[in-house]
Protein backbone atom coordinates (compact mmCIF):
# COMPACT_ATOMS: atom_id res chain seq x y z
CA UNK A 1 115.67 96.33 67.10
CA UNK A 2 115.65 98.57 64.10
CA UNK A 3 119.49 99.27 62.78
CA UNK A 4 119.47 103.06 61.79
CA UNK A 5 122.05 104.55 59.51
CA UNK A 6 124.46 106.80 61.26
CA UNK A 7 128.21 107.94 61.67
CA UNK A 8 131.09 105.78 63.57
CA UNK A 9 129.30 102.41 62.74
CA UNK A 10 130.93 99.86 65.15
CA UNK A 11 128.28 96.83 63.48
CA UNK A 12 130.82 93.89 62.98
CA UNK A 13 133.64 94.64 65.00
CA UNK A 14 134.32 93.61 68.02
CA UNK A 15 136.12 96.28 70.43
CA UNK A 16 137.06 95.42 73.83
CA UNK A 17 137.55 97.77 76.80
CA UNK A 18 137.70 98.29 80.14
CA UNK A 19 136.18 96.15 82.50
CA UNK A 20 135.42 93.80 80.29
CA UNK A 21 133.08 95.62 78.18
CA UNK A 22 132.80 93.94 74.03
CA UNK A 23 131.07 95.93 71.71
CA UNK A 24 128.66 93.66 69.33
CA UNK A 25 127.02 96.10 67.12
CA UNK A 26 125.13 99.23 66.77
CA UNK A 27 121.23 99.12 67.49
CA UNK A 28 120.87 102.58 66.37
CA UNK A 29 122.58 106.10 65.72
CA UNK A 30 121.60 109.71 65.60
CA UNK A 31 123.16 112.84 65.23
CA UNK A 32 124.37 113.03 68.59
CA UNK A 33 124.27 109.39 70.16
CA UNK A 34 124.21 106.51 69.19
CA UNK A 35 122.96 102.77 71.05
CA UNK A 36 124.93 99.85 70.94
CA UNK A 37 124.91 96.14 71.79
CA UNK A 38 127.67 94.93 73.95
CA UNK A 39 128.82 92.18 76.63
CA UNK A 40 129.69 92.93 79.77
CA UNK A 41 131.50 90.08 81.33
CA UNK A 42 128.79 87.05 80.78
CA UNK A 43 125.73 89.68 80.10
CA UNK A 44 124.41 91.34 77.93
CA UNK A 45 124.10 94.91 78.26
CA UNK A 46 123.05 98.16 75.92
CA UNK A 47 125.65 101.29 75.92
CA UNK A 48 124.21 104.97 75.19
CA UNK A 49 127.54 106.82 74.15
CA UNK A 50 128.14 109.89 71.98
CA UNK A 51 128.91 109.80 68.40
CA UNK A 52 131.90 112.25 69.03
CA UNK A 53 133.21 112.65 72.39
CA UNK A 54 133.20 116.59 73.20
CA UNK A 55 132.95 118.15 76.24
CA UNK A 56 129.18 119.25 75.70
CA UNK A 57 127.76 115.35 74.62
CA UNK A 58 129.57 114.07 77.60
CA UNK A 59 128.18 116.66 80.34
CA UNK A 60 124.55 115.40 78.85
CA UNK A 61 125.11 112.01 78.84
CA UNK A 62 126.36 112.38 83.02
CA UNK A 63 122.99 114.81 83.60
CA UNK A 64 120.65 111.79 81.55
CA UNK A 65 122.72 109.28 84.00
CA UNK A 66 122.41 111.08 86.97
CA UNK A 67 118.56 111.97 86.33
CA UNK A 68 117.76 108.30 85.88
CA UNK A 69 119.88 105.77 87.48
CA UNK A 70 117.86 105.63 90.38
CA UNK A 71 114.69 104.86 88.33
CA UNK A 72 113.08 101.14 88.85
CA UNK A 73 109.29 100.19 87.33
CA UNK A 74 108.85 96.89 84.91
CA UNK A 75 108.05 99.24 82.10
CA UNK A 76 111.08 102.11 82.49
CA UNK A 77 114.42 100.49 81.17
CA UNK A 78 116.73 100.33 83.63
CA UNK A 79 120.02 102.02 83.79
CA UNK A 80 122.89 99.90 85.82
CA UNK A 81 125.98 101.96 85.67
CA UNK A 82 127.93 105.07 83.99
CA UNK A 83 130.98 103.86 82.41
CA UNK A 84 134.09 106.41 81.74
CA UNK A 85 136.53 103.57 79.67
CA UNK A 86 134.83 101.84 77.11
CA UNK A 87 135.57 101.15 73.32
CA UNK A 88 133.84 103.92 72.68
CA UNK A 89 134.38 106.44 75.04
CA UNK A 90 132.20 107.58 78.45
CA UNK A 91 128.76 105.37 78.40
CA UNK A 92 125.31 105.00 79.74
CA UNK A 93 125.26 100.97 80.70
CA UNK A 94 121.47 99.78 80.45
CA UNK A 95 119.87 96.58 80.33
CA UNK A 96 119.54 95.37 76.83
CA UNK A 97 116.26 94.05 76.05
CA UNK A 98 115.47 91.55 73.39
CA UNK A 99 112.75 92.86 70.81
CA UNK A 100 111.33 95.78 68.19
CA UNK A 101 110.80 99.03 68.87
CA UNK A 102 106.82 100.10 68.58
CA UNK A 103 106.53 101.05 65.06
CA UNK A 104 108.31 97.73 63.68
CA UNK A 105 105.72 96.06 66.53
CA UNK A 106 102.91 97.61 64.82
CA UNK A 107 103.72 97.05 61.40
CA UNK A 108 103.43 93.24 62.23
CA UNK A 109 99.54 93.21 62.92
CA UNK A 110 99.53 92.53 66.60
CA UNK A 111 95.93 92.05 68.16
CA UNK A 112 93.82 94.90 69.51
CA UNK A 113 94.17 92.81 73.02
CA UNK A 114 97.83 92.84 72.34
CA UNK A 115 97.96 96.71 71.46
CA UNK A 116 95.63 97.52 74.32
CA UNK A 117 98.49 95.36 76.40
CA UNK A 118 101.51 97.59 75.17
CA UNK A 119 99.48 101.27 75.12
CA UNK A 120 98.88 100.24 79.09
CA UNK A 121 102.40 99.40 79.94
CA UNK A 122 103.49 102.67 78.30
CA UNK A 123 100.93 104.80 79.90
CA UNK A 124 102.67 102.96 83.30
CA UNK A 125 105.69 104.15 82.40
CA UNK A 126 105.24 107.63 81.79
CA UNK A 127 102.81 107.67 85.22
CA UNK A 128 105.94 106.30 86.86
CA UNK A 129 107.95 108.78 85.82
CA UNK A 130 105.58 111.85 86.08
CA UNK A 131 105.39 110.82 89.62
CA UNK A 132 109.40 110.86 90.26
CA UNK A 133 109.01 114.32 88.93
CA UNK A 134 110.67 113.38 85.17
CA UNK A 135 109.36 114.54 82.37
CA UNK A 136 110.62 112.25 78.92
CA UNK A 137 109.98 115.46 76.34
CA UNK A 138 111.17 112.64 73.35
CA UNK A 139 108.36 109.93 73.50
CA UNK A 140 108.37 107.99 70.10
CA UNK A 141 108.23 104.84 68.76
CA UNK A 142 111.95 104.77 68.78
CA UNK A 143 112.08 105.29 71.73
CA UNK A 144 110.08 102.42 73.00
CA UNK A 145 110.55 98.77 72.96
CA UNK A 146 108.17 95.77 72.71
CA UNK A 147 110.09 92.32 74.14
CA UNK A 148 109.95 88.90 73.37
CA UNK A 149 106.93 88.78 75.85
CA UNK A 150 104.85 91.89 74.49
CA UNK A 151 105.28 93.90 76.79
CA UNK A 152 106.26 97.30 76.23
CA UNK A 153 109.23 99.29 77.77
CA UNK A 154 110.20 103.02 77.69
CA UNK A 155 113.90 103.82 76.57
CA UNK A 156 116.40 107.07 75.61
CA UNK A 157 115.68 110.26 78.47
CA UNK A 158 118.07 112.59 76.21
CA UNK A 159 115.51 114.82 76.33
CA UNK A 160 114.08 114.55 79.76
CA UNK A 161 113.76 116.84 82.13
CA UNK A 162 113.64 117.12 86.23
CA UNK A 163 112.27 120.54 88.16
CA UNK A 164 116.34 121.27 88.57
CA UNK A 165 116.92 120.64 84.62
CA UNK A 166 119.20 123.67 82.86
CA UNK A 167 118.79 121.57 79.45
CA UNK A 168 115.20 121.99 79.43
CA UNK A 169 113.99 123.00 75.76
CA UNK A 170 117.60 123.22 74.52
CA UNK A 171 117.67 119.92 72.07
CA UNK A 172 114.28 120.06 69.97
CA UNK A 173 112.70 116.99 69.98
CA UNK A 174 110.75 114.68 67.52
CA UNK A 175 108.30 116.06 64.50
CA UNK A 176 105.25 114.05 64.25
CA UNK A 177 105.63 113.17 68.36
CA UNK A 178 106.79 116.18 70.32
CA UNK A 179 104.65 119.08 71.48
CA UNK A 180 104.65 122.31 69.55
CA UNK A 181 106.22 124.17 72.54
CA UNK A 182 108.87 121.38 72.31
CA UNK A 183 109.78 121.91 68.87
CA UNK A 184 109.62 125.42 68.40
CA UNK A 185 111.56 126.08 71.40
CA UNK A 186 109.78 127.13 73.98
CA UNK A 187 110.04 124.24 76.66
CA UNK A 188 107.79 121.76 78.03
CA UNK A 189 104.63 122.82 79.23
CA UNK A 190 105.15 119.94 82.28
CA UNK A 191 103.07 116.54 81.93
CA UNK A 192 100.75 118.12 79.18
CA UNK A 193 103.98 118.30 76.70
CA UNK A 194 104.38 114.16 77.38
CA UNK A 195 100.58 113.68 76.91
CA UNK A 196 100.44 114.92 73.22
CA UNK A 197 103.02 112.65 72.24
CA UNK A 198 100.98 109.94 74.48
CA UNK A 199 98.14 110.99 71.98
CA UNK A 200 100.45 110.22 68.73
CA UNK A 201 101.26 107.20 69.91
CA UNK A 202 97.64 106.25 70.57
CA UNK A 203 97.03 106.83 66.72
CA UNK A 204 99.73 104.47 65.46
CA UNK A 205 98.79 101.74 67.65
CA UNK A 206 95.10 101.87 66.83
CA UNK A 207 94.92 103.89 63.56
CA UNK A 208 92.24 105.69 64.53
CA UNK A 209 89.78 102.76 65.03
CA UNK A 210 89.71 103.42 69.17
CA UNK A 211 90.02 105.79 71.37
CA UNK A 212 89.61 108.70 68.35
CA UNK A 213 88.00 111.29 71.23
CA UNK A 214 91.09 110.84 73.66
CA UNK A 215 93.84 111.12 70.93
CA UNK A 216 92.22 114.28 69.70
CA UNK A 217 92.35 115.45 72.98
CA UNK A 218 95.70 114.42 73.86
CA UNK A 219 96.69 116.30 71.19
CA UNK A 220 95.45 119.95 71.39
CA UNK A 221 98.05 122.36 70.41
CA UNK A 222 97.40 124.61 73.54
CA UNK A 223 98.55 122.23 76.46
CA UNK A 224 96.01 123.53 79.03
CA UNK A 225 93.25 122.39 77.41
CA UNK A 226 95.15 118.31 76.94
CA UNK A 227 94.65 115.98 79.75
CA UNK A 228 96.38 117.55 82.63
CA UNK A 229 98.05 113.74 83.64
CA UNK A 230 97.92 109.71 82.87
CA UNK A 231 95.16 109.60 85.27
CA UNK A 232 93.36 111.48 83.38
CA UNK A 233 93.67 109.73 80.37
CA UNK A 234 92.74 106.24 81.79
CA UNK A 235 89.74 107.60 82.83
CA UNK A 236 89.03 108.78 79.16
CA UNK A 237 89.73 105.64 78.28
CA UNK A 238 87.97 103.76 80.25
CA UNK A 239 84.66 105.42 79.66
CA UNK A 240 84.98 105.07 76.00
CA UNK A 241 85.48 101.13 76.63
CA UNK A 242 82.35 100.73 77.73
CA UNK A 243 80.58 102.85 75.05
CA UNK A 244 78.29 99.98 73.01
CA UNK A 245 77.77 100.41 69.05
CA UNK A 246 74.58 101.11 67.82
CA UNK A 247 73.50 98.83 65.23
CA UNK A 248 71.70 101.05 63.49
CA UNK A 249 70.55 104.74 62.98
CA UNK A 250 66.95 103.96 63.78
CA UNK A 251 67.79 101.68 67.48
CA UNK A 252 69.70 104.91 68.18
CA UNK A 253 67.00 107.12 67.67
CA UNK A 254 64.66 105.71 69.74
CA UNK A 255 67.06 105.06 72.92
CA UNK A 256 67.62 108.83 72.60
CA UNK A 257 64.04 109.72 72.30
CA UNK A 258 63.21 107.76 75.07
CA UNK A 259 66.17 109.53 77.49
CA UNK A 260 64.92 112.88 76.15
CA UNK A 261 61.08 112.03 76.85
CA UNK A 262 62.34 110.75 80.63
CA UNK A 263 63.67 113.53 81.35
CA UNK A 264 61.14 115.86 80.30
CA UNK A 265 58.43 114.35 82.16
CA UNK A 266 61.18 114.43 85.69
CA UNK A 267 61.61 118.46 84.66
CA UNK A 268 58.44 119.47 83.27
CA UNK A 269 60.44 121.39 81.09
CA UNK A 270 59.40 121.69 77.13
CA UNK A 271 62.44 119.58 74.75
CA UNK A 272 60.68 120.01 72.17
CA UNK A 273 63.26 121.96 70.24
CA UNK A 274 65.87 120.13 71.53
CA UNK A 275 64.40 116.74 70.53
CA UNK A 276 63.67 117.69 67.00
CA UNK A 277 67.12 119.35 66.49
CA UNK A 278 68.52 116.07 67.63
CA UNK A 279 66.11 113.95 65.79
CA UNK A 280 68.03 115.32 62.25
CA UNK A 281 71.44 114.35 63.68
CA UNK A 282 70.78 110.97 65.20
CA UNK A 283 69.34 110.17 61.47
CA UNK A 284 73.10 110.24 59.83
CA UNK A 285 74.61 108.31 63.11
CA UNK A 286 74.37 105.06 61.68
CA UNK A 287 77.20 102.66 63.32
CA UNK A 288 78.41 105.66 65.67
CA UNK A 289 78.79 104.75 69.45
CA UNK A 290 75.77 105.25 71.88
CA UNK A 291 77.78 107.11 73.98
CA UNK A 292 77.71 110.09 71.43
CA UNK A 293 73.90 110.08 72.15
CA UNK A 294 74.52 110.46 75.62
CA UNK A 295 77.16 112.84 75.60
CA UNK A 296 74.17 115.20 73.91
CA UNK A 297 71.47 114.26 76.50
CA UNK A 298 73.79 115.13 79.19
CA UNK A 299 73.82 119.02 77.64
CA UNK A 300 70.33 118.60 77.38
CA UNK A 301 70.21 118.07 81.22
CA UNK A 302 72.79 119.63 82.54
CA UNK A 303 70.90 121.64 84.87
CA UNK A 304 69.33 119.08 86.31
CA UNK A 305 70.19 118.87 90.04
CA UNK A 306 69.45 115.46 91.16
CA UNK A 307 71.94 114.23 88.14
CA UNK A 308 74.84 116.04 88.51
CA UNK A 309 74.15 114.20 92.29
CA UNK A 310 74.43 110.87 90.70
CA UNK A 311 77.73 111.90 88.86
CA UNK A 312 79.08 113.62 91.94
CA UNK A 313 78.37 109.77 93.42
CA UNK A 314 79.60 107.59 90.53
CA UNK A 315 82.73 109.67 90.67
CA UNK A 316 83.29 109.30 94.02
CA UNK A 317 82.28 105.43 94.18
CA UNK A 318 85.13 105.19 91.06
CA UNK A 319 88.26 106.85 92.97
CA UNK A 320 87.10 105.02 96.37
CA UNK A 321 87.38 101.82 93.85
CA UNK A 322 91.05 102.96 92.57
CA UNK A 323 91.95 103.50 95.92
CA UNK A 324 91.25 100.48 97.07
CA UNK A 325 92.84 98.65 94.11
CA UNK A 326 96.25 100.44 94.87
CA UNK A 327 95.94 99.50 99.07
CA UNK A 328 95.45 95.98 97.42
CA UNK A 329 98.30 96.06 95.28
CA UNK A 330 100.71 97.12 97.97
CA UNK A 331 99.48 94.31 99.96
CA UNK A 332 99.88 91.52 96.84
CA UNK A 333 103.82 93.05 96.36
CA UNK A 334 104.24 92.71 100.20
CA UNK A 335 103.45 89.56 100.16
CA UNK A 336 105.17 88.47 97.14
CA UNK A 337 108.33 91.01 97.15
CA UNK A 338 110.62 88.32 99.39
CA UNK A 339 110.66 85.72 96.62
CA UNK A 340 110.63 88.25 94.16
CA UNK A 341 113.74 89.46 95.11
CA UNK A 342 114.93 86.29 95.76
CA UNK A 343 114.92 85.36 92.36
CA UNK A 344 115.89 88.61 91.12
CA UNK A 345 119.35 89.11 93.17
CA UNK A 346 119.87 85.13 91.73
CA UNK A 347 119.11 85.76 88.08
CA UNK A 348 120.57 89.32 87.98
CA UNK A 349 124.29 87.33 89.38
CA UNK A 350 124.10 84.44 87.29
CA UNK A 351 126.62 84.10 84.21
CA UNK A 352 124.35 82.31 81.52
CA UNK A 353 120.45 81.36 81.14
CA UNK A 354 121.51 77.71 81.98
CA UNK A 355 122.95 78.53 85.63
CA UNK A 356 119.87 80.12 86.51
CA UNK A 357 116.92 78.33 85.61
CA UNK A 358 116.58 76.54 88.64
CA UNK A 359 116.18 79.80 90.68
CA UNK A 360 113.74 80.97 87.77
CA UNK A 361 112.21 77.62 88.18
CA UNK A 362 111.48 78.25 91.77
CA UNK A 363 110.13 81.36 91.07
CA UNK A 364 107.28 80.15 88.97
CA UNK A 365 106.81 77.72 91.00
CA UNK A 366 106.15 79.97 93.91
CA UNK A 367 104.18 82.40 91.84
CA UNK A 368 101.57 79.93 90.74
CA UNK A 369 101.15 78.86 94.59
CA UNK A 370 100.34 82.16 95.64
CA UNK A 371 98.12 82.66 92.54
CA UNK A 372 96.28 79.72 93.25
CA UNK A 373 96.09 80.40 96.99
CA UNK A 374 94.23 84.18 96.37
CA UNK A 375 92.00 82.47 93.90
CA UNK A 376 91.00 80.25 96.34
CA UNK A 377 90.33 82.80 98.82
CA UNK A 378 89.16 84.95 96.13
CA UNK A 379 87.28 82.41 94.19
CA UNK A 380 86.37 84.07 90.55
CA UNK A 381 82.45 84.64 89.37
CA UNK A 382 80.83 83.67 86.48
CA UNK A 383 81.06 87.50 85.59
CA UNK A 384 84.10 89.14 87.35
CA UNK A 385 87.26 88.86 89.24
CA UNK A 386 87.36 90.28 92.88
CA UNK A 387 89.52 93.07 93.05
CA UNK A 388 91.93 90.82 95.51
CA UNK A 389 92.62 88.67 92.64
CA UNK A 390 92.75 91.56 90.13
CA UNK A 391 95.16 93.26 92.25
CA UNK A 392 97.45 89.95 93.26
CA UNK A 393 97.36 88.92 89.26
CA UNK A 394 98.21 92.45 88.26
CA UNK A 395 101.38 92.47 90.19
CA UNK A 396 102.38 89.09 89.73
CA UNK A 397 102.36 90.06 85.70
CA UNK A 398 104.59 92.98 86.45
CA UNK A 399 106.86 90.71 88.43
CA UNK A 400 106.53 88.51 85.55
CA UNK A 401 107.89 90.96 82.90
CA UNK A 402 111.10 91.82 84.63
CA UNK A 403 112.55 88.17 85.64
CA UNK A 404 111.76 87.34 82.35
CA UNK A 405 113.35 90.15 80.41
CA UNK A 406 116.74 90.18 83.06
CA UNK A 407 116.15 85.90 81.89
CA UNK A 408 116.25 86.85 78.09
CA UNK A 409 119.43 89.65 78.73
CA UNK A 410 121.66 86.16 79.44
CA UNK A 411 123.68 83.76 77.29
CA UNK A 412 121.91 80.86 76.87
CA UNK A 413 125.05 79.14 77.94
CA UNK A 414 128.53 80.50 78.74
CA UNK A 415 130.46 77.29 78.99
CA UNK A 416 128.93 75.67 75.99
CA UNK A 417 129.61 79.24 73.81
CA UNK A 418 133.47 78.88 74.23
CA UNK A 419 133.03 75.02 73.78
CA UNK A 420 131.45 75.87 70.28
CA UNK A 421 134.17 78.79 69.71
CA UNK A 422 136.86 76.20 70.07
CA UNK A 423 135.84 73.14 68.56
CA UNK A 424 136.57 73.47 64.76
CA UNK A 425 139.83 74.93 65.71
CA UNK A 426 140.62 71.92 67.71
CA UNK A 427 139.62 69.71 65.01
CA UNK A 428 141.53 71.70 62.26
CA UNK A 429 144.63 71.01 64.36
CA UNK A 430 143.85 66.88 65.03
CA UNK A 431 143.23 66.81 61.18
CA UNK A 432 146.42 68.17 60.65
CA UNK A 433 148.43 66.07 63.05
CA UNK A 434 147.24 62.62 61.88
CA UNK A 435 148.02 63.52 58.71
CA UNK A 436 151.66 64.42 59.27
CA UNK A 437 151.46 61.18 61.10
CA UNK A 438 150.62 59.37 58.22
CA UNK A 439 152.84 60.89 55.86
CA UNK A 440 155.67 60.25 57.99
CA UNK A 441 154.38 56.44 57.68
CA UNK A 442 154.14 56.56 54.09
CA UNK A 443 157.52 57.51 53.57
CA UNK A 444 158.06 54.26 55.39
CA UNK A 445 155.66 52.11 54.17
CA UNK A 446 153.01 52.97 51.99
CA UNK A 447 150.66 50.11 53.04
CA UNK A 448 146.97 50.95 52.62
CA UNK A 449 146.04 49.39 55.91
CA UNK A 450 148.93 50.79 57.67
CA UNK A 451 148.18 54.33 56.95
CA UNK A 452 144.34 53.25 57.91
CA UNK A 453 145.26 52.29 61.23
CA UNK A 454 147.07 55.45 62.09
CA UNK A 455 143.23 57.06 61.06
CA UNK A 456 141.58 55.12 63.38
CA UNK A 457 143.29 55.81 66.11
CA UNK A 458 141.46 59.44 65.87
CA UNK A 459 138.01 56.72 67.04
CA UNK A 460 139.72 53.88 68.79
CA UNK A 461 141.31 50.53 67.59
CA UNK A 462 143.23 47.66 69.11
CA UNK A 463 141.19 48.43 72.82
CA UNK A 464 142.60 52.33 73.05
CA UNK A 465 140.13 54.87 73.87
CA UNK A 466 141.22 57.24 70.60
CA UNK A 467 141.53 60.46 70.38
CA UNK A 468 138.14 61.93 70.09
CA UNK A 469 137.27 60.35 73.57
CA UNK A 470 140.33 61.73 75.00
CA UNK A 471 139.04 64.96 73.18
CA UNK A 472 135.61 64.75 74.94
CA UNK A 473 137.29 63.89 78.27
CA UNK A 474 139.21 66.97 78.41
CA UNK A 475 136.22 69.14 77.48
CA UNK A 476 134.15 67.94 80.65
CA UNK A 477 137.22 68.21 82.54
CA UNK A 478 137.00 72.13 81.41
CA UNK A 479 133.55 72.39 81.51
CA UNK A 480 132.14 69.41 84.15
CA UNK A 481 128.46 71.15 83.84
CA UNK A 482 127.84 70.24 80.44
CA UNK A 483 126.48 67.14 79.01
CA UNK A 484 128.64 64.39 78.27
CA UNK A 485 126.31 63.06 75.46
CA UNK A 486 126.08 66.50 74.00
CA UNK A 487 129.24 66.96 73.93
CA UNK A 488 130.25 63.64 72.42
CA UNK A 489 127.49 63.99 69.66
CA UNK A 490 129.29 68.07 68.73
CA UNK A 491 132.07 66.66 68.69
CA UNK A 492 131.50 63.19 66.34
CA UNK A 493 129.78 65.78 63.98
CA UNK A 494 132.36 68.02 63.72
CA UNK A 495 135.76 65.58 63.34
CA UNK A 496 133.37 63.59 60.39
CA UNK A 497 134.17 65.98 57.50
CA UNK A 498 137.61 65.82 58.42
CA UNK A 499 137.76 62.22 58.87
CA UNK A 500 136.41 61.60 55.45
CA UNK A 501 138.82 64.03 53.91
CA UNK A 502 141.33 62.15 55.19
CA UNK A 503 140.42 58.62 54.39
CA UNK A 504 139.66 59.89 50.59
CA UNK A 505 143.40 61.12 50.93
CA UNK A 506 144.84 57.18 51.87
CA UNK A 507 142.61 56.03 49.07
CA UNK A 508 144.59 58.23 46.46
């Protein structure tokens, strides 16, 4: 994640606290909080604290706490605990996740498919939380982060906002991303105030190639005339997916004319006027979308009777369709949530990435058997998936994206960490003993093959098992889950500079 310059910079230290809590560094830092990395026992976790520790920062941090602890969706961060004693005062405790924030996930040239991934993961979140009655008032690239698997989760409710909020309007918010009522003070104007900054974001994740008309919208500066919810805007979206480019000017032209001419022969009404008018515009629309061209027939004909029918009907047919999508999606997670959980409860309690992959193993394992089993039920055409496959694969993904980032939050592996942390230490200290050894010996007798056998004793001479097995034994002993070979090989590595350093010193 992006490190951003700001006061009481922890970055470097390590600061231990209560519970357990070790802070690793800052992730970022603003006025009045600041995000940091830290472990928490064997995980790691992200703290929200305050840069200075007044009453006032605090209070807010408790409200943000208390407004979204309860909050669970693959594509909302999620908060696990409010902590009064760490090394840095009262904290938000949140998951840490692994990855960039949007703009530094942009500036690396990700595919439109990839894009089109993130921009529906974040319009998830903010539906989620629209629905629990939140509103975010501070959505930003900062504010959201792009994993290790691309997918995209929404961070920081500072600024948020419930129906029972007495913050609401009081901190500002973002210039470039927040609403004009948010910055100039007078409050969120409800869902339409997270929409414009929906819209912004739209722009720096496509740059204005897609989805121009529903950006623009987004981002009126009078909020009644935005997209009243996310709904909305998939909708926009949608339609503007299927719109085909016109290859040229002249193909344009006559599709048009022909539309115009059909429905002036159903009417019996005289176009003329409106044809020619439209005539001189379609002329200049080389490489513009064709449905431009039917945006204008459709004012043409907008007293038509029998098509506003045919709307009323494709409308209807559309939500029936969503409908049913969501009925099958709350089948798919009934039938999946028992493993699901399964592996979550065994993943979220495991210590390191290496005690768990057996349960994550299993987990896969089951999710590819009930993949395969709805695709079998459900086989897939030449030109479609059924919507019980959509529907089962949709919520598998989502399932996907959690285990995985909880799976990424873990040491890769406790036990071999602290074998790592104590190895040169250990070796410092056999150096040093064998050579005391052998300048006690030389005192003695300075024999050249004497002193040589008291070195390789460290390896093993005369049938003894020397000390680096003894060494390795004790390890395993400590840690009996890692590999003996492994273990063996870290540690031959490590004595070997100090073994030659000492057999240059005999030489001398």
């Amino acid at each position: 994640m992006k490190i951003h310059s700001g006061s009481a910079d922890v970055t470097g230290t390590l600061e231990q606290g209560g519970d357990g809590i070790v802070i690793l560094e800052t992730l970022s830092a603003g006025r009045v909080f600041r995000i940091l990395k830290a472990r928490h026992g064997a995980r790691y976790v992200a703290l929200k604290a305050a840069v200075e520790n007044n009453a006032m920062s605090v209070s807010l941090l408790k409200r943000e706490y208390e407004l979204c602890r309860d909050l669970s969706h693959p594509c909302v961060v999620s908060v696990l605990g409010f902590e009064e004693d760490t090394p840095v005062g009262p904290a938000i405790e949140m998951e840490y996740i692994s990855g960039r924030t949007l703009d530094e996930f942009v500036a690396d040239a990700p595919s439109e498919a990839q894009l089109r991934t993130v921009l529906r993961d974040i319009l998830d979140g903010v539906d989620y939380l629209h629905h629990r009655g939140i509103l975010h008032n501070d959505l930003k690239p900062d504010n959201i982060v792009v994993n290790v698997n691309g997918a995209a989760r929404i961070i920081d409710f500072g600024l948020s906002e419930s129906g029972d909020c007495v913050y609401a309007g009081t901190l500002g918010g973002t210039c470039g991303y927040s609403a004009p009522e948010v910055l100039d003070g007078r409050g969120s104007a409800g869902a339409a105030s997270d929409i414009y900054s929906v819209g912004k974001i739209i722009n720096l994740l496509f740059g204005g190639r897609r989805y121009r008309r529903v950006a623009r919208r987004c981002c009126c500066p009078e909020p009644t005339k935005r997209f009243q919810s996310v709904t909305d805007i998939r909708k926009a979206m949608s339609a503007a997916g299927r719109r085909p480019y016109v290859l040229t000017g002249a193909t344009a032209l006559l599709i048009v004319l022909m539309g115009l001419m059909y429905v002036y022969e159903r009417i019996g009404r005289n176009v003329d006027t409106q044809i020619d008018s439209y005539s001189n515009q379609v002329l200049d629309m080389t490489g513009e979308m064709y449905q431009e061209a039917v945006d204008e027939m459709k004012t043409v004909a907008a007293n038509i009777p029998v098509d506003s029918m045919v709307d009323s009907h494709i409308e209807q047919q559309k939500n029936e369709a969503r409908d049913n999508f969501e009925r099958l999606m709350e089948k798919a997670a009934a039938e999946t949530d028992w493993f699901y959980q399964e592996a979550l409860d065994s993943i979220k309690n495991a210590p390191d990435k290496a005690t768990c992959i057996g349960s994550l193993s299993l987990f896969y394992t089951r999710l590819g058997a009930y993949q395969d089993s709805v695709m079998r039920s459900h086989p897939v055409s030449q030109d479609d998936f059924p919507p019980e496959t959509k529907s089962a694969l949709e919520v598998t993904r989502r399932y996907m994206i959690v285990v995985d980032s909880i799976y990424e939050s873990l040491p890769e592996n406790l036990a071999l960490e602290k074998f790592r942390e104590s190895l040169p230490g250990d070796m410092e200290r056999l150096s040093r003993q064998v050579w005391t050894e052998i300048q006690t010996q030389k005192s003695i007798d300075s024999n050249y093959y004497i002193l040589s056998d008291i070195l390789r004793t460290v390896y093993g001479a005369h049938g003894e098992e020397g000390r680096l097995n003894a060494y390795v034994d004790s390890v395993m002993k400590l840690y009996p889950k890692l590999a003996k070979q492994q273990v063996r090989l870290e540690v031959s590595r490590a004595w070997k500079p100090h073994g030659d350093s000492l057999s240059a010193r005999i030489a001398r």
